[in-house]
Protein backbone atom coordinates (compact mmCIF):
# COMPACT_ATOMS: atom_id res chain seq x y z
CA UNK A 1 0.00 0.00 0.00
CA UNK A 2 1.33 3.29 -0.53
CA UNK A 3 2.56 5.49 2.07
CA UNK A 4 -0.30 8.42 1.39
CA UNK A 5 -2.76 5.37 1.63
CA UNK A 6 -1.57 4.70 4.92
CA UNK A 7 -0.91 8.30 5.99
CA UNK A 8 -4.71 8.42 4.68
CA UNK A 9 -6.41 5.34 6.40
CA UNK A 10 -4.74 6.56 9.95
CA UNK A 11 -5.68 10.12 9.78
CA UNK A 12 -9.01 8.58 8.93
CA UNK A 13 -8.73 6.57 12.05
CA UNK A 14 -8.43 8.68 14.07
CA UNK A 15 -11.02 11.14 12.68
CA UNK A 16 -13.34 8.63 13.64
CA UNK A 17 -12.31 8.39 16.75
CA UNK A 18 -12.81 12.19 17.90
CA UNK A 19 -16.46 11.24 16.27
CA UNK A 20 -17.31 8.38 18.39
CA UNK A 21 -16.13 10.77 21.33
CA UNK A 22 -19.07 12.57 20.44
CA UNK A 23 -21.52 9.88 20.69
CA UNK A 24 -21.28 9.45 16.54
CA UNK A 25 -21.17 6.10 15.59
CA UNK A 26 -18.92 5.44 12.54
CA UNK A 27 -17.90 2.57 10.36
CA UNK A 28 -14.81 2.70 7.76
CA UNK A 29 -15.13 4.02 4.28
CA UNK A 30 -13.51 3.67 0.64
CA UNK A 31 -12.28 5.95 -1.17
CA UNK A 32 -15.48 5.55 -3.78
CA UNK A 33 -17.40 6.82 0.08
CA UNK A 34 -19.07 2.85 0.10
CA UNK A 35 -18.39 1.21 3.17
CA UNK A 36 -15.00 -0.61 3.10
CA UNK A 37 -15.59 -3.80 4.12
CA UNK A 38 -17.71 -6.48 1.98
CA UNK A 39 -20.73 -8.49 3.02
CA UNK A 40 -19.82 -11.94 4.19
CA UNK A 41 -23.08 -12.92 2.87
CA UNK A 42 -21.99 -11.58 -0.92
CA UNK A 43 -21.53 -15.19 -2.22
CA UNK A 44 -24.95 -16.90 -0.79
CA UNK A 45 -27.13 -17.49 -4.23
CA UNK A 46 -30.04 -15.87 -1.75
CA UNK A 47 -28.17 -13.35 -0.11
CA UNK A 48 -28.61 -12.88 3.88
CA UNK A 49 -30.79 -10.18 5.39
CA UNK A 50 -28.69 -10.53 8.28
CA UNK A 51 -27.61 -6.84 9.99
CA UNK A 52 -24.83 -8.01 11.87
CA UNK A 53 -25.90 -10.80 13.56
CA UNK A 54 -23.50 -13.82 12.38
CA UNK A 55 -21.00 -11.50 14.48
CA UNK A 56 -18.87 -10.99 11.28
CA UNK A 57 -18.08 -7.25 9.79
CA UNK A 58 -19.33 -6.04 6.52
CA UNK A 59 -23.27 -5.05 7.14
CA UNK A 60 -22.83 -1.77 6.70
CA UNK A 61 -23.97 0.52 8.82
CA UNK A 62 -25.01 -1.83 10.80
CA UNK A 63 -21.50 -2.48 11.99
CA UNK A 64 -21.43 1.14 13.07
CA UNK A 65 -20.24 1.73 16.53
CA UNK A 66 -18.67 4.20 19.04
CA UNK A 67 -16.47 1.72 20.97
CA UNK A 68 -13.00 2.79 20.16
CA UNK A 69 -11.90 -1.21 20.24
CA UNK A 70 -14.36 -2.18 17.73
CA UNK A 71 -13.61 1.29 15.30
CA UNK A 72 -10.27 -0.02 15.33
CA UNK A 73 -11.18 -3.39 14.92
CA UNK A 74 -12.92 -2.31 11.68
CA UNK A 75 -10.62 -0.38 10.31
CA UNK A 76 -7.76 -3.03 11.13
CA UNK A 77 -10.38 -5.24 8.58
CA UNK A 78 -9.92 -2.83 6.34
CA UNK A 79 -6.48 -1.15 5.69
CA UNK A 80 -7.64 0.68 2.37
CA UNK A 81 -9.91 2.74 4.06
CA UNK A 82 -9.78 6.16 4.12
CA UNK A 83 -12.37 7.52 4.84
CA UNK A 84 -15.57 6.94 7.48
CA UNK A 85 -19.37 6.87 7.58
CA UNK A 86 -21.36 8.22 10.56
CA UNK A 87 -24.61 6.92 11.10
CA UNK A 88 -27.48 8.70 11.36
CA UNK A 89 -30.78 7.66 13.42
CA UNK A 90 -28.96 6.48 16.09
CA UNK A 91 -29.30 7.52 19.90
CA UNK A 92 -28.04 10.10 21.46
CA UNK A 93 -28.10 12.42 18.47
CA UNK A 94 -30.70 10.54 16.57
CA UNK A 95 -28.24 12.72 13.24
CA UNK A 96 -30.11 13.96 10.30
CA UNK A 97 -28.42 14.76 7.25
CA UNK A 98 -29.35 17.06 4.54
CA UNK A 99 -27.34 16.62 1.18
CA UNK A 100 -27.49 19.98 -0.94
CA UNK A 101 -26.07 18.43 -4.13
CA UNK A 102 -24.43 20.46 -6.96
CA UNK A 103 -24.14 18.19 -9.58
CA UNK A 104 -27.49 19.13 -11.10
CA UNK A 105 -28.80 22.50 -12.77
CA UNK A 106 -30.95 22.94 -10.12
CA UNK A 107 -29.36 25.44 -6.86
CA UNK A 108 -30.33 23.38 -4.10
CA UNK A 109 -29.26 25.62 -1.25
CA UNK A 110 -32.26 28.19 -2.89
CA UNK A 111 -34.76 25.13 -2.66
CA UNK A 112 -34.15 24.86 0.56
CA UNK A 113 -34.59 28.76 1.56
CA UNK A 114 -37.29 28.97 -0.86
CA UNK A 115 -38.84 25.76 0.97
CA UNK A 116 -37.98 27.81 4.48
CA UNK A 117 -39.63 30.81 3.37
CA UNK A 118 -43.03 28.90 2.11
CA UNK A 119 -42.82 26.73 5.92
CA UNK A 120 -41.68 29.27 7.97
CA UNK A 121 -38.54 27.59 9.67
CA UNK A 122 -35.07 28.83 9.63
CA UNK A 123 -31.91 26.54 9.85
CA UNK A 124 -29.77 26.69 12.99
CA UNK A 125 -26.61 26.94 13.38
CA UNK A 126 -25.22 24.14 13.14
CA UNK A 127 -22.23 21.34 11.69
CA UNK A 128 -22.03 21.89 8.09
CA UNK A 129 -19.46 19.70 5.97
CA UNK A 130 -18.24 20.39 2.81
CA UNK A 131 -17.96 18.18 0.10
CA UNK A 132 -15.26 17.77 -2.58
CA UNK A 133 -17.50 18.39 -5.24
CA UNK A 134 -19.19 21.73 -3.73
CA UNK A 135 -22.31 20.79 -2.07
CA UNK A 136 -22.92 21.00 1.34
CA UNK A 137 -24.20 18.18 4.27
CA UNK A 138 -26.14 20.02 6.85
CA UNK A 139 -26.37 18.08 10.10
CA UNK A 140 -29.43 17.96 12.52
CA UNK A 141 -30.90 16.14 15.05
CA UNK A 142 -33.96 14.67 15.36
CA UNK A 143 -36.50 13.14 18.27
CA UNK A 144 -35.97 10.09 19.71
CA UNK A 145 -39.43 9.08 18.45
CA UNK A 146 -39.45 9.92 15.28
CA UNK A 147 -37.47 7.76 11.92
CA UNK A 148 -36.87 10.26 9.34
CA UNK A 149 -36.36 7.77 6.19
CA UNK A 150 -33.74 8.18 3.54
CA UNK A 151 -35.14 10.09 0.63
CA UNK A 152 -33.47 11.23 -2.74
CA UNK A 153 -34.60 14.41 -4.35
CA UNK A 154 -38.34 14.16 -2.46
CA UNK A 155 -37.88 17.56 -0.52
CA UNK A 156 -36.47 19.17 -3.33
CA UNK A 157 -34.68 18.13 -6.74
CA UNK A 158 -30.79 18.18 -5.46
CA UNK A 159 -31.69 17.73 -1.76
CA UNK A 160 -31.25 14.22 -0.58
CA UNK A 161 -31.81 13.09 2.89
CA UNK A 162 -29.76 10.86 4.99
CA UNK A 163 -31.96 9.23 7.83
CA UNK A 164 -32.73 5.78 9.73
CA UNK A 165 -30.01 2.97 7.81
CA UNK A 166 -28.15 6.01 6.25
CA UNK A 167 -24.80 7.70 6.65
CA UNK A 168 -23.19 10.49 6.19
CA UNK A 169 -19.35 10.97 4.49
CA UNK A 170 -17.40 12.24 7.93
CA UNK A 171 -14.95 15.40 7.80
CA UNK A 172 -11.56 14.76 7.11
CA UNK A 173 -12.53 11.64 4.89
CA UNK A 174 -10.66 11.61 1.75
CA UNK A 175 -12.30 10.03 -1.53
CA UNK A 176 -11.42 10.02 -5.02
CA UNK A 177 -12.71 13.30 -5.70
CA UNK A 178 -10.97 14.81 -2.40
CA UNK A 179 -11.35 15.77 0.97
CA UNK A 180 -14.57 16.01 3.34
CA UNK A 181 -14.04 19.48 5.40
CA UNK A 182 -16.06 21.25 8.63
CA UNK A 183 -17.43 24.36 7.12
CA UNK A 184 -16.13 27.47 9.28
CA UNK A 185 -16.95 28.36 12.34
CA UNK A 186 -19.06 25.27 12.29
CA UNK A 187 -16.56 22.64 14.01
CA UNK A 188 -17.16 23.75 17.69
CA UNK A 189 -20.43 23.53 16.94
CA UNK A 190 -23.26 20.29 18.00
CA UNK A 191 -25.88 19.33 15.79
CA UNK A 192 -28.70 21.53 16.50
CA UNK A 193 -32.60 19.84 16.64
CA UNK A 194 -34.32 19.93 13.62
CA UNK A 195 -36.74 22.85 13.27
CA UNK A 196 -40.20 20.91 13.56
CA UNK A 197 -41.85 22.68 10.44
CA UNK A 198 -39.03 20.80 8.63
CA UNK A 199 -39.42 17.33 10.13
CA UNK A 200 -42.92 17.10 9.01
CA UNK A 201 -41.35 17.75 5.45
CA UNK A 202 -39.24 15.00 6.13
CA UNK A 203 -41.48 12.21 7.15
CA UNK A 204 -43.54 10.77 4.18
CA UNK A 205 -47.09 11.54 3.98
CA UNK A 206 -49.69 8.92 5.24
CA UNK A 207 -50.77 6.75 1.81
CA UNK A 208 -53.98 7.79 0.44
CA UNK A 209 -56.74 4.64 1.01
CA UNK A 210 -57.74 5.41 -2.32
CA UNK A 211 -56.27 6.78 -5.39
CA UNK A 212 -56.94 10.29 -6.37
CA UNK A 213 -57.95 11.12 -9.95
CA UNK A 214 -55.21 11.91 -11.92
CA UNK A 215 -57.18 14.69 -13.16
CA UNK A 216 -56.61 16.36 -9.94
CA UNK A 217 -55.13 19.87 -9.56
CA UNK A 218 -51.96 18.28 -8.14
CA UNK A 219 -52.03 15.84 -10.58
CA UNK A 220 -51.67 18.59 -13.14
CA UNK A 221 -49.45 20.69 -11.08
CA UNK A 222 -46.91 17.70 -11.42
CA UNK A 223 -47.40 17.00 -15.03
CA UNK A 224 -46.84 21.09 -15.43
CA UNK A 225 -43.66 20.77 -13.66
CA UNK A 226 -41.79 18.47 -15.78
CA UNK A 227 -43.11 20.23 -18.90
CA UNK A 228 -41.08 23.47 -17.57
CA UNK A 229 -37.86 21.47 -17.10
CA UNK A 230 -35.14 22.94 -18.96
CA UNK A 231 -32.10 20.60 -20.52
CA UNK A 232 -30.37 19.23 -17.71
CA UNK A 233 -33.23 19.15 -15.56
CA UNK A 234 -35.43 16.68 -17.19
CA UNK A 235 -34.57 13.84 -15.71
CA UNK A 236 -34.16 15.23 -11.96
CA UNK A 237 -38.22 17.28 -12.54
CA UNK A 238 -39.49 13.98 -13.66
CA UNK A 239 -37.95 11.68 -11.50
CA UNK A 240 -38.85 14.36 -8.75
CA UNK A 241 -42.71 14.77 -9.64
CA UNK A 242 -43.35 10.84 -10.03
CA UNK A 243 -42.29 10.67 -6.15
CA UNK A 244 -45.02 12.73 -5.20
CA UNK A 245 -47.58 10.96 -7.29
CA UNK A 246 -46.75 7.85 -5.74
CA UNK A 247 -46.64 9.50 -2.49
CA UNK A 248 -49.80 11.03 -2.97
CA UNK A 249 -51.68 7.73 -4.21
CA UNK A 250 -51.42 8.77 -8.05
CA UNK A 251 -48.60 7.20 -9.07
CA UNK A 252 -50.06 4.77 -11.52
CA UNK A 253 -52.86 6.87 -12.61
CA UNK A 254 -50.16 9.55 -13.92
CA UNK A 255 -47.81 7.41 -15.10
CA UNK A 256 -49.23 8.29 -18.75
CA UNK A 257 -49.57 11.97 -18.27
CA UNK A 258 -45.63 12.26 -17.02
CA UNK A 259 -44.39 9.95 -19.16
CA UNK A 260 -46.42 12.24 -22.39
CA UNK A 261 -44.78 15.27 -20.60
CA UNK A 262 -41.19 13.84 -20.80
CA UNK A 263 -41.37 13.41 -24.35
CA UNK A 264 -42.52 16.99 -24.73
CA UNK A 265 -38.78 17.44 -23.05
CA UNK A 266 -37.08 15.84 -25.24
CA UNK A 267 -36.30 12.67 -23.37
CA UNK A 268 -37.23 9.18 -25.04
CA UNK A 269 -39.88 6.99 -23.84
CA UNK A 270 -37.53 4.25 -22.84
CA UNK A 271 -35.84 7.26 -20.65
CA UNK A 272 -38.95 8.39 -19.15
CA UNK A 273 -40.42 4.98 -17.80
CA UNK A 274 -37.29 3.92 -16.61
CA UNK A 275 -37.03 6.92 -14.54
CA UNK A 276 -40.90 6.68 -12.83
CA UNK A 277 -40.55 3.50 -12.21
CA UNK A 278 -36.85 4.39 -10.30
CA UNK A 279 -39.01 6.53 -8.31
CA UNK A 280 -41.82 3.76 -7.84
CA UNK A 281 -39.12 1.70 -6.13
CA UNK A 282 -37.71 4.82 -4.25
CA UNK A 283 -40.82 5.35 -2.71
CA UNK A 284 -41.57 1.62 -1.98
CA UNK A 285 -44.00 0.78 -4.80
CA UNK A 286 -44.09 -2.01 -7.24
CA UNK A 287 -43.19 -0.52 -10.78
């Protein structure tokens, strides 16, 4: 291994260390930011769902921990780390993370102040991270009560959320693309609670017991949507707007009317249903 490997993989170490001080529990990381160790269940024809209990590593975040003898039992498993995950969902900071991406067209940190605005919360001050690549991880807390799921692009197109079975990329990680950082001035700080006008955004709606009509004013608010998308945001409006049919008990009925509105866009059929059904499975529907 080369020696900025190993430089990396103990500066990593011990990064995650200082995290599980904080009551952060952390598991080793790649440099592609997946979690370094395999699953010893990879070569079962009918893989496992086992999270961790055949006692071996490689579950994921489910090997996450804040003992410092286990962190440095995992990352003694797995000397080509460098980097680490932190967990979020788990007691005492029950983390929530808020991924403002920047690899689409759309300016995420605006969707967020723009959502703000509309709900009438303001973001604390709290630990932001910044990524190699620009965006921004914005980390609260949530209550002990309450699982905020994983969600891509459901709050906003280019705001993912990292919740229950998720994990965030930890500061001083370092990835292909380069190195995790503490914002300024936000490294002293603790995770502050999540304003509670934002958790409700964050938890997904109760299913409707019946359909709605796709003929529905949101119905045609999200076929409107994608016909607005500009080049580069095609794909993120449509895959964005079929969320919240399915969320909202229209999925199927306005699979036709989205799918039509794509191909307004310019994307192909074969583009558009592949998408919508993406965010069928996202939103734990059948496709």
């Amino acid at each position: 291994m080369a020696t900025t490997d190993r430089q990396a993989t103990t500066l990593a170490l011990a990064h995650a260390l200082s995290a599980a001080e904080r009551g952060l529990a952390v598991i080793p990381l790649s440099r592609a930011k997946l979690p370094a160790l395999r699953s010893p269940h990879r070569d079962r024809p009918d893989p496992a769902h086992c999270h961790g209990e055949c006692g071996r590593f490689g579950h994921g975040v489910y090997d996450a921990s804040t003992d410092p003898a286990r962190i440095r039992e995992l990352f003694a498993a797995a000397p080509w780390a460098t980097g680490y995950g932190i967990a979020c969902g788990l007691p005492p900071h029950h983390l929530i993370g808020i991924d403002l991406d920047t690899k689409s067209d759309t300016d995420s940190s605006a969707a967020l102040r723009e959502l703000a605005l509309r709900h009438l919360f303001t973001i604390p001050e709290t630990v932001v991270v910044l990524t190699p690549s620009g965006g921004r991880h914005v980390w609260l807390t949530g209550p002990p009560d309450v699982v905020v799921p994983n969600s891509a692009g459901r709050l906003a197109p280019g705001i993912d959320i990292r919740g229950a079975g998720g994990y965030l990329v930890g500061p001083g990680s370092r990835t292909d693309h380069g190195v995790y950082a503490t914002a300024p001035g936000t490294a002293h700080l603790a995770p502050a609670p999540c304003p509670p006008a934002l958790l409700r955004l964050l938890l997904p709606p109760p299913r409707a017991p019946h359909p709605a009509p796709p003929s529905g004013e949101h119905g045609r608010g999200l076929v409107q949507f994608v016909l607005a998308a500009h080049e580069g945001q095609r794909n993120t409006r449509l895959f964005w707007a079929a969320c919240r049919a399915y969320e909202n008990g229209i999925g199927p009925a306005l699979i036709a009317p989205l799918v039509e509105a794509a191909l307004n866009t310019g994307l192909s059929e074969r583009e558009a249903r592949a998408t919508i059904a993406s965010a069928a499975r996202m939103t734990g529907h059948r496709p």
